[in-house]
PDB file of N, CA and C in Angstrom:
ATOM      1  N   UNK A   1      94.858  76.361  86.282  1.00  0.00           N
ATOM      2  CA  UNK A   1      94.448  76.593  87.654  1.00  0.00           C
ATOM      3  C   UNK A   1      93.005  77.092  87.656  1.00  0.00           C
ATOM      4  N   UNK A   2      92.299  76.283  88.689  1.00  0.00           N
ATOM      5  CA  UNK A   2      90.351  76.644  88.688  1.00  0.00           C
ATOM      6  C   UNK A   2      90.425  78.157  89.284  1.00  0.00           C
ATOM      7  N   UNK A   3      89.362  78.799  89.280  1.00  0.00           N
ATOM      8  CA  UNK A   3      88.932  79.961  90.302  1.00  0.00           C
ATOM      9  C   UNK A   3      88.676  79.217  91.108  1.00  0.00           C
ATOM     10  N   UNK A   4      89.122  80.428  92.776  1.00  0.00           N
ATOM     11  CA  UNK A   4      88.736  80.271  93.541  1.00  0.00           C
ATOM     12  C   UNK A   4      87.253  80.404  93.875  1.00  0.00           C
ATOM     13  N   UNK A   5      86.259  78.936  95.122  1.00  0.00           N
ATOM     14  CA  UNK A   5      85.079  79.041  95.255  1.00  0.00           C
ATOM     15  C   UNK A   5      84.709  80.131  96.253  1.00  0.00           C
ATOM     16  N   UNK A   6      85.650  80.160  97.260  1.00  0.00           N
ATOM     17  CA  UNK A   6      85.425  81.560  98.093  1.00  0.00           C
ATOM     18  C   UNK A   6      86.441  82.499  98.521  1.00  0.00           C
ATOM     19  N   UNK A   7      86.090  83.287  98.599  1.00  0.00           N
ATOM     20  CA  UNK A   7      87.308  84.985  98.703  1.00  0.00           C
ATOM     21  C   UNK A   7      86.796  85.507  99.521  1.00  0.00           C
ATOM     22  N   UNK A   8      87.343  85.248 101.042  1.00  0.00           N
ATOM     23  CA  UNK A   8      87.456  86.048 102.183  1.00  0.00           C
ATOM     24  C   UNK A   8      87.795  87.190 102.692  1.00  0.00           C
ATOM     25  N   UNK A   9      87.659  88.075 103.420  1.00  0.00           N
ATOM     26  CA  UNK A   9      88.126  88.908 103.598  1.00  0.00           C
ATOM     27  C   UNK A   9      88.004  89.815 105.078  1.00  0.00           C
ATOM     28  N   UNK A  10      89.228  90.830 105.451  1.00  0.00           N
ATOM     29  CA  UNK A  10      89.133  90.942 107.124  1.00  0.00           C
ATOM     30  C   UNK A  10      88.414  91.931 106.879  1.00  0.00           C
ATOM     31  N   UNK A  11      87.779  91.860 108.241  1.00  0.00           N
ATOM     32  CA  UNK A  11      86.935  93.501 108.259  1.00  0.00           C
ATOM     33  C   UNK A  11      87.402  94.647 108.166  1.00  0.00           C
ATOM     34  N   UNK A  12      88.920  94.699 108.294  1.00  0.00           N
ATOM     35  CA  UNK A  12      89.555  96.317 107.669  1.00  0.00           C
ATOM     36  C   UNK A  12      89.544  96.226 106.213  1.00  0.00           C
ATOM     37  N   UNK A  13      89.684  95.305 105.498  1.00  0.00           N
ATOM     38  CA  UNK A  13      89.817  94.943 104.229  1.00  0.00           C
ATOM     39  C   UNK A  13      88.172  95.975 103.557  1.00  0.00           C
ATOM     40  N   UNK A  14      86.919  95.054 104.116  1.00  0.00           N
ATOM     41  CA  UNK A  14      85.664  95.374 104.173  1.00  0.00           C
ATOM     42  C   UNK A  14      85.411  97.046 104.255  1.00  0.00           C
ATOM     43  N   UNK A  15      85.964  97.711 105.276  1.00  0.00           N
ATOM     44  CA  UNK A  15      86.183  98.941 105.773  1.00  0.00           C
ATOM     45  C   UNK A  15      86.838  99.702 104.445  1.00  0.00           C
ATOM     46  N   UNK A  16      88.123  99.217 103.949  1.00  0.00           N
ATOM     47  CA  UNK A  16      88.603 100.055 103.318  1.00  0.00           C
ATOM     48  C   UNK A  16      88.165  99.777 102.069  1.00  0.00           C
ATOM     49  N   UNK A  17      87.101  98.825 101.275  1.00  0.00           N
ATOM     50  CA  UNK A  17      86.644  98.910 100.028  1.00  0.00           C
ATOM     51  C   UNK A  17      85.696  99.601  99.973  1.00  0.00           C
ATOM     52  N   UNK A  18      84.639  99.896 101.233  1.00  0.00           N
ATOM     53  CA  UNK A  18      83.932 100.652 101.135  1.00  0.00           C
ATOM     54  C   UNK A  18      84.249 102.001 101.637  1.00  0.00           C
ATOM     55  N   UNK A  19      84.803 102.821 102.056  1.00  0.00           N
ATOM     56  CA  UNK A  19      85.535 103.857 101.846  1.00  0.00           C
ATOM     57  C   UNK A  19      86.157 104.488 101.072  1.00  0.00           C
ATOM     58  N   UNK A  20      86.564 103.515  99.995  1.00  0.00           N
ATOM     59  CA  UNK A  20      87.191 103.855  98.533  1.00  0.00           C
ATOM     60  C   UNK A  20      86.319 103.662  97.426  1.00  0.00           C
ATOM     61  N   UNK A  21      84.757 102.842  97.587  1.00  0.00           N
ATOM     62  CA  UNK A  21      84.042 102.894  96.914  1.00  0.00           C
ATOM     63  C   UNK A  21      82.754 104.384  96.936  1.00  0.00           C
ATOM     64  N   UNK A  22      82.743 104.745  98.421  1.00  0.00           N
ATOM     65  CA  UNK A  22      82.513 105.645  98.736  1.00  0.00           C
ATOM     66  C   UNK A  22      82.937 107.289  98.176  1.00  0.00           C
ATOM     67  N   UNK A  23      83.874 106.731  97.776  1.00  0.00           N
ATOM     68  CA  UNK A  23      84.799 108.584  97.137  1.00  0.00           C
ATOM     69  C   UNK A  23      85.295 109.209  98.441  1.00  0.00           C
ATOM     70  N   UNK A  24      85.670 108.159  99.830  1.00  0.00           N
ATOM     71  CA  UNK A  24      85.516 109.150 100.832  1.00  0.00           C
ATOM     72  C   UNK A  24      87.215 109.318 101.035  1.00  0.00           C
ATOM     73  N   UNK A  25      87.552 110.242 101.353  1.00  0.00           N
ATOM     74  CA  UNK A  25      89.182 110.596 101.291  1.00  0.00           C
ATOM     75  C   UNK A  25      89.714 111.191 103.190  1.00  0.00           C
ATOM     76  N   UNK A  26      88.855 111.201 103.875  1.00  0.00           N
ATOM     77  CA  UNK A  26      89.043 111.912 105.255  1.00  0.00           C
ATOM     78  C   UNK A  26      88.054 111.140 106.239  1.00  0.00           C
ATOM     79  N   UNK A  27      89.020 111.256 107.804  1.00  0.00           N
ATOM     80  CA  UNK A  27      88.137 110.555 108.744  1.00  0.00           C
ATOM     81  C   UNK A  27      88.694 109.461 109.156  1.00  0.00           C
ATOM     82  N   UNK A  28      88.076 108.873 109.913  1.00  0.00           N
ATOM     83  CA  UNK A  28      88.647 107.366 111.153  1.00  0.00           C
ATOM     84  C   UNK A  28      87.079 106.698 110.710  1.00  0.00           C
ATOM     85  N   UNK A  29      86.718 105.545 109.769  1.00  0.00           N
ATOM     86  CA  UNK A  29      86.109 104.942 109.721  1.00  0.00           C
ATOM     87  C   UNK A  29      85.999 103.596 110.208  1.00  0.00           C
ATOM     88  N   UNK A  30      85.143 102.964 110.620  1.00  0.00           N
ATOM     89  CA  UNK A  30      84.692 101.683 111.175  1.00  0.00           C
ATOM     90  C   UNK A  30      83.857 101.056 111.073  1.00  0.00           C
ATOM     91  N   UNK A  31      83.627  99.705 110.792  1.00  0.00           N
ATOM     92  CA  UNK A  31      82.594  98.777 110.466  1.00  0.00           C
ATOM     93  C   UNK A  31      81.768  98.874 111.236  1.00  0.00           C
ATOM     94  N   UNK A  32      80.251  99.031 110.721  1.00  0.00           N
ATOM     95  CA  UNK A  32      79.298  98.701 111.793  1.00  0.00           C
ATOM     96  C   UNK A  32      78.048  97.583 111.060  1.00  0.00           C
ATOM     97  N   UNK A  33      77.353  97.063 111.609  1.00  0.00           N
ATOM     98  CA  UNK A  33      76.627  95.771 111.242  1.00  0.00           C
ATOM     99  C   UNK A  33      75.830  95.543 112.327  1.00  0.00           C
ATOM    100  N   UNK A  34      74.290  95.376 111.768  1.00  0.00           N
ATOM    101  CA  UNK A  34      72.748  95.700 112.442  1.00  0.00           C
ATOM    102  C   UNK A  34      72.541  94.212 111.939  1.00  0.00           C
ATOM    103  N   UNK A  35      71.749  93.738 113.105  1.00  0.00           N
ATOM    104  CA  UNK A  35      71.203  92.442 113.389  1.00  0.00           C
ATOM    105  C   UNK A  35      70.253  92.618 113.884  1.00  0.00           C
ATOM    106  N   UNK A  36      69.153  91.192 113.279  1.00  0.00           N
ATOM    107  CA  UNK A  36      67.723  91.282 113.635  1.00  0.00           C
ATOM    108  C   UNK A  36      67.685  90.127 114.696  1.00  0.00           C
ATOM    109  N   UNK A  37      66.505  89.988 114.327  1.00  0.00           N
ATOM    110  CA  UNK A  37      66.205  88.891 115.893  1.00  0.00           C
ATOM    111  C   UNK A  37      64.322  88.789 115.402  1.00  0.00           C
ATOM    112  N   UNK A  38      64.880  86.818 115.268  1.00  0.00           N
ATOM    113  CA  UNK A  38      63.674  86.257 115.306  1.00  0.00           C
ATOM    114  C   UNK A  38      63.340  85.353 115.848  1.00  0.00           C
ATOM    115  N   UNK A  39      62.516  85.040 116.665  1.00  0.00           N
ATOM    116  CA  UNK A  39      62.262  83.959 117.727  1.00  0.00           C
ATOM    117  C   UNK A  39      60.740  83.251 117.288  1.00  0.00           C
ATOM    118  N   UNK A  40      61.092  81.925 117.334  1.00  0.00           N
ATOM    119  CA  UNK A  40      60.043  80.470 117.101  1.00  0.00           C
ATOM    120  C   UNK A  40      59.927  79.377 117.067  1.00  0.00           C
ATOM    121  N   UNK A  41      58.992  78.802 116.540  1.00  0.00           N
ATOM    122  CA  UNK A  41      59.683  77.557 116.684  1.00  0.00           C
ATOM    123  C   UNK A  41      60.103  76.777 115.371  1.00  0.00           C
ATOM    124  N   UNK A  42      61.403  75.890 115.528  1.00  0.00           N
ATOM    125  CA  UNK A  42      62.381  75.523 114.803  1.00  0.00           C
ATOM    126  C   UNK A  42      61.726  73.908 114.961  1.00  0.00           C
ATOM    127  N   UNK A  43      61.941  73.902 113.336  1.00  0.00           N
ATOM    128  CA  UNK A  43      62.147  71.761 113.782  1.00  0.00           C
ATOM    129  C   UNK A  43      63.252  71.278 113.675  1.00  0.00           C
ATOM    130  N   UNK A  44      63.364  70.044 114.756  1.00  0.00           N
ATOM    131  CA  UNK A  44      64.281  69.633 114.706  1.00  0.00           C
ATOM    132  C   UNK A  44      64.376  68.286 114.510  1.00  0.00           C
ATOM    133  N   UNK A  45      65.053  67.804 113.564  1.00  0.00           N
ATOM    134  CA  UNK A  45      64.587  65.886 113.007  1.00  0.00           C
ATOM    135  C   UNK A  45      63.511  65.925 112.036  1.00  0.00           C
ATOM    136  N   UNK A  46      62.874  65.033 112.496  1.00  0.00           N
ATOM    137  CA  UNK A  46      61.704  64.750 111.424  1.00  0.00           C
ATOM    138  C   UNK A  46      60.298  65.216 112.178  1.00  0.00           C
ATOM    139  N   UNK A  47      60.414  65.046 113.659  1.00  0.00           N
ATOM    140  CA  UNK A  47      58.703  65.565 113.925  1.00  0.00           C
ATOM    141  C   UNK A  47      58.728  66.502 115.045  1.00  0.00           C
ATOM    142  N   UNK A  48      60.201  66.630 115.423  1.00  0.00           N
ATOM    143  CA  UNK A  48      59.795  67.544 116.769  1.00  0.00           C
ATOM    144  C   UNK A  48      60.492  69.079 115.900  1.00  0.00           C
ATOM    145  N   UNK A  49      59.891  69.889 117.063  1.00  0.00           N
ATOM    146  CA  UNK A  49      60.149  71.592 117.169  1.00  0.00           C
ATOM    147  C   UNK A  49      60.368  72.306 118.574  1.00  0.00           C
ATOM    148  N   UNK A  50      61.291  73.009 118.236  1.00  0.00           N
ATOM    149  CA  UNK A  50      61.867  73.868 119.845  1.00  0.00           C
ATOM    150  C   UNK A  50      61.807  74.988 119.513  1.00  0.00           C
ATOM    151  N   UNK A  51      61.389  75.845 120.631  1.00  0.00           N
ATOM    152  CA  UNK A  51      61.712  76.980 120.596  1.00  0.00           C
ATOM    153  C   UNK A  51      62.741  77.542 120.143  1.00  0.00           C
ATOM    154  N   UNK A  52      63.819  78.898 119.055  1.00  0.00           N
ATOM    155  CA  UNK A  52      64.712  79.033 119.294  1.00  0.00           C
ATOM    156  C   UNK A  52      64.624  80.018 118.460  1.00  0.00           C
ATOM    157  N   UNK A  53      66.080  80.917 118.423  1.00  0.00           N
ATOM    158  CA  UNK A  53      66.519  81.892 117.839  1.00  0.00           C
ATOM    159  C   UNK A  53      66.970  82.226 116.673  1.00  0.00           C
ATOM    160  N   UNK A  54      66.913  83.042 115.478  1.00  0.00           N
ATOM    161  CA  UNK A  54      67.695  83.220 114.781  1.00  0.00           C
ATOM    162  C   UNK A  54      67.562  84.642 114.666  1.00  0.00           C
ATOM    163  N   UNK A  55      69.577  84.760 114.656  1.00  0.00           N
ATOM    164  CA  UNK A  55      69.755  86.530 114.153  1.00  0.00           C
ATOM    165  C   UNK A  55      70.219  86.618 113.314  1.00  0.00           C
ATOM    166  N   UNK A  56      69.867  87.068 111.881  1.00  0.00           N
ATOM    167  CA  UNK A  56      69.995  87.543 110.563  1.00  0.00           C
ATOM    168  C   UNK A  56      70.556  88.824 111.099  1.00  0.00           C
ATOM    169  N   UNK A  57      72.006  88.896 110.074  1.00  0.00           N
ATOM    170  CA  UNK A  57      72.823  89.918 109.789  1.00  0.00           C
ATOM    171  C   UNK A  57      72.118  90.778 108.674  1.00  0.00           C
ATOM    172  N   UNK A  58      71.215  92.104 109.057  1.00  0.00           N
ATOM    173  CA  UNK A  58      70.754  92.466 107.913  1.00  0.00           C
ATOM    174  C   UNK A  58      71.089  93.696 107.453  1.00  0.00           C
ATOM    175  N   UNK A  59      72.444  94.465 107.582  1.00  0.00           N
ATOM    176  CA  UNK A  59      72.602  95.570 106.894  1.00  0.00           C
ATOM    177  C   UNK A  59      74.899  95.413 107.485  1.00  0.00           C
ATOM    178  N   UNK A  60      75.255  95.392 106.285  1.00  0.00           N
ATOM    179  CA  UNK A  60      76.094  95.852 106.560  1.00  0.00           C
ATOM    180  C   UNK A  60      76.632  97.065 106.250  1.00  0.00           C
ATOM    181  N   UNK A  61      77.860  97.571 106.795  1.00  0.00           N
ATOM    182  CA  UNK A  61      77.993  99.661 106.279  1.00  0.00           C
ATOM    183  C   UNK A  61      79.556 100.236 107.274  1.00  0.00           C
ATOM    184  N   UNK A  62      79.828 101.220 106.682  1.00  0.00           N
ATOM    185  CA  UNK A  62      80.623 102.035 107.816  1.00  0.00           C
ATOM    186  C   UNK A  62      80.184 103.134 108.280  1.00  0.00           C
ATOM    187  N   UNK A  63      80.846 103.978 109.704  1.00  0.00           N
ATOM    188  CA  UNK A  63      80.645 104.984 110.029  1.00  0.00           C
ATOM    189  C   UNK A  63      81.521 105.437 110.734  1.00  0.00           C
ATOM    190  N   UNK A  64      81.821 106.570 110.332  1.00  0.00           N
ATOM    191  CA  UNK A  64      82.314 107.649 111.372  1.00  0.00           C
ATOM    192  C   UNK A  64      82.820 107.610 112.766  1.00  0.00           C
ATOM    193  N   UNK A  65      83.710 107.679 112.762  1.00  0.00           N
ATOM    194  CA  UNK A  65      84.556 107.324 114.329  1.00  0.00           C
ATOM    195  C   UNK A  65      85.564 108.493 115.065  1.00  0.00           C
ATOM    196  N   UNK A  66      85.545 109.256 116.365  1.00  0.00           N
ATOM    197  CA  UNK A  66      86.159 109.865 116.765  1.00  0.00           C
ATOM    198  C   UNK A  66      87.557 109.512 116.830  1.00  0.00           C
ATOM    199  N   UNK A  67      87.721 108.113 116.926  1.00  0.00           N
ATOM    200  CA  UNK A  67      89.052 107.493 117.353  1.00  0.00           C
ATOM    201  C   UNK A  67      89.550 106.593 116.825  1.00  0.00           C
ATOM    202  N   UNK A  68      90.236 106.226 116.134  1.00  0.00           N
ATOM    203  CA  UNK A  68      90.970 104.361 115.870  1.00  0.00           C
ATOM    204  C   UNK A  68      90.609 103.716 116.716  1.00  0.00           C
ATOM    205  N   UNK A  69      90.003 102.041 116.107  1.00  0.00           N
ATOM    206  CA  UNK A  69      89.786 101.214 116.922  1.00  0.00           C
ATOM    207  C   UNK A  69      90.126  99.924 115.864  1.00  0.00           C
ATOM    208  N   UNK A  70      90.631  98.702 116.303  1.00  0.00           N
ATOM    209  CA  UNK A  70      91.150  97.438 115.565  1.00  0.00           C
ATOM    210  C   UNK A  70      90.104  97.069 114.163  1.00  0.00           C
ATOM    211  N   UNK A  71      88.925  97.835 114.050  1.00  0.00           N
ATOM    212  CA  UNK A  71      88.651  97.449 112.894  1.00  0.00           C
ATOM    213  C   UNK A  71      87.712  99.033 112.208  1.00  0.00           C
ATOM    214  N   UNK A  72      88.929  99.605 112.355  1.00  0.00           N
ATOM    215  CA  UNK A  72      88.780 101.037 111.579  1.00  0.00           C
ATOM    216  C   UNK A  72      89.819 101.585 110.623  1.00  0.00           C
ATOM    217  N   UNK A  73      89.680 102.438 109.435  1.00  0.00           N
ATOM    218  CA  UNK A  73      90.847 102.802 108.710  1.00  0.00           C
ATOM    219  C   UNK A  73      90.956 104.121 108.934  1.00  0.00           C
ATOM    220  N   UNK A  74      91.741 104.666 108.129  1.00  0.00           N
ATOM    221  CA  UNK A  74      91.882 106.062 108.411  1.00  0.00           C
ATOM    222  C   UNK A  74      91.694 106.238 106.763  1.00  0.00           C
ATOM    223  N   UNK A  75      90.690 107.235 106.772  1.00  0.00           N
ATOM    224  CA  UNK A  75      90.701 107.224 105.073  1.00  0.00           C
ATOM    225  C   UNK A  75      91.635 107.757 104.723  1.00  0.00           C
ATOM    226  N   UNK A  76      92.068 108.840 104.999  1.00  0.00           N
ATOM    227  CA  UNK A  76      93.112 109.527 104.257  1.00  0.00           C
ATOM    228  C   UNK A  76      94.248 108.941 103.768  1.00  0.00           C
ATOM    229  N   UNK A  77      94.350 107.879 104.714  1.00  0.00           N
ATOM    230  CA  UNK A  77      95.804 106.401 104.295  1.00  0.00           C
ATOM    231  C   UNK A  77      95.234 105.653 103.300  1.00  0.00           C
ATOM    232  N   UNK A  78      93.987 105.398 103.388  1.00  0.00           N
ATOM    233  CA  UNK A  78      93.610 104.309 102.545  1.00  0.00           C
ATOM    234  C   UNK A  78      92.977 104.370 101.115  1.00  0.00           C
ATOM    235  N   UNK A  79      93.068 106.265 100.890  1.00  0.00           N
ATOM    236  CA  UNK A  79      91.840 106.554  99.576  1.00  0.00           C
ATOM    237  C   UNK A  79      92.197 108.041  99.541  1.00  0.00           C
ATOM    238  N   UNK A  80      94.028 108.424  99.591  1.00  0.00           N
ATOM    239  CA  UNK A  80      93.624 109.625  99.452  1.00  0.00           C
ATOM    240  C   UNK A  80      93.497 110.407  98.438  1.00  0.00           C
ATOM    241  N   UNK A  81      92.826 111.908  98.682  1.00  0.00           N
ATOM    242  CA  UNK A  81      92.735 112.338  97.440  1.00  0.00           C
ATOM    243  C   UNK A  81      93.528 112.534  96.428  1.00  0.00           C
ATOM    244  N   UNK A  82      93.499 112.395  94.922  1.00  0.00           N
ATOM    245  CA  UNK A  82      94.204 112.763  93.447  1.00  0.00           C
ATOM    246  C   UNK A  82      94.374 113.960  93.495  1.00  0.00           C
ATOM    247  N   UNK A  83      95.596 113.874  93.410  1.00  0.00           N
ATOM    248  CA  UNK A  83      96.161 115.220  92.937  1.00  0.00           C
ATOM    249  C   UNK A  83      95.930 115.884  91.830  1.00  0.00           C
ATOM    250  N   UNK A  84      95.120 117.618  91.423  1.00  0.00           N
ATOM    251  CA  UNK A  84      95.413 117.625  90.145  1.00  0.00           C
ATOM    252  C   UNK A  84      96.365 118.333  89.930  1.00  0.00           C
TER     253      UNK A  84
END
């Protein structure tokens, strides 16, 4: 059997690897993700160009949340601390 070419994953999934990569053990965490914005002109075909948009996804991360929301974990479920 080949490896797989791509390995998907949900944004709680996302949430809770980085929370556990984090060392973080407490809290209501949630995905957050900063987008840019660049506007120009684009070609399109072989000789023409249009105006248009592109938004580059350029930082992904979590943060801190007062509340549960559909793409938040609770660390303490997902990374809690070792007992010694």
């Amino acid at each position: 059997m080949g490896e797989p070419e791509i390995i998907t994953f949900e944004y709680k999934e996302i949430v809770q690897a980085l929370v556990k990569h984090q060392g973080i053990h407490e809290g209501i965490w949630g995905l957050t993700i900063q987008f840019g914005l660049q506007v120009g002109n684009i070609k399109v075909g072989e000789k023409d160009s249009v105006p248009g948009v592109i938004i580059p996804l350029v930082k992904m991360g979590i943060q801190k949340l007062d509340k549960a929301t559909p793409l938040s974990v609770n660390a303490a479920e997902v990374n809690p601390p070792s007992k010694p």
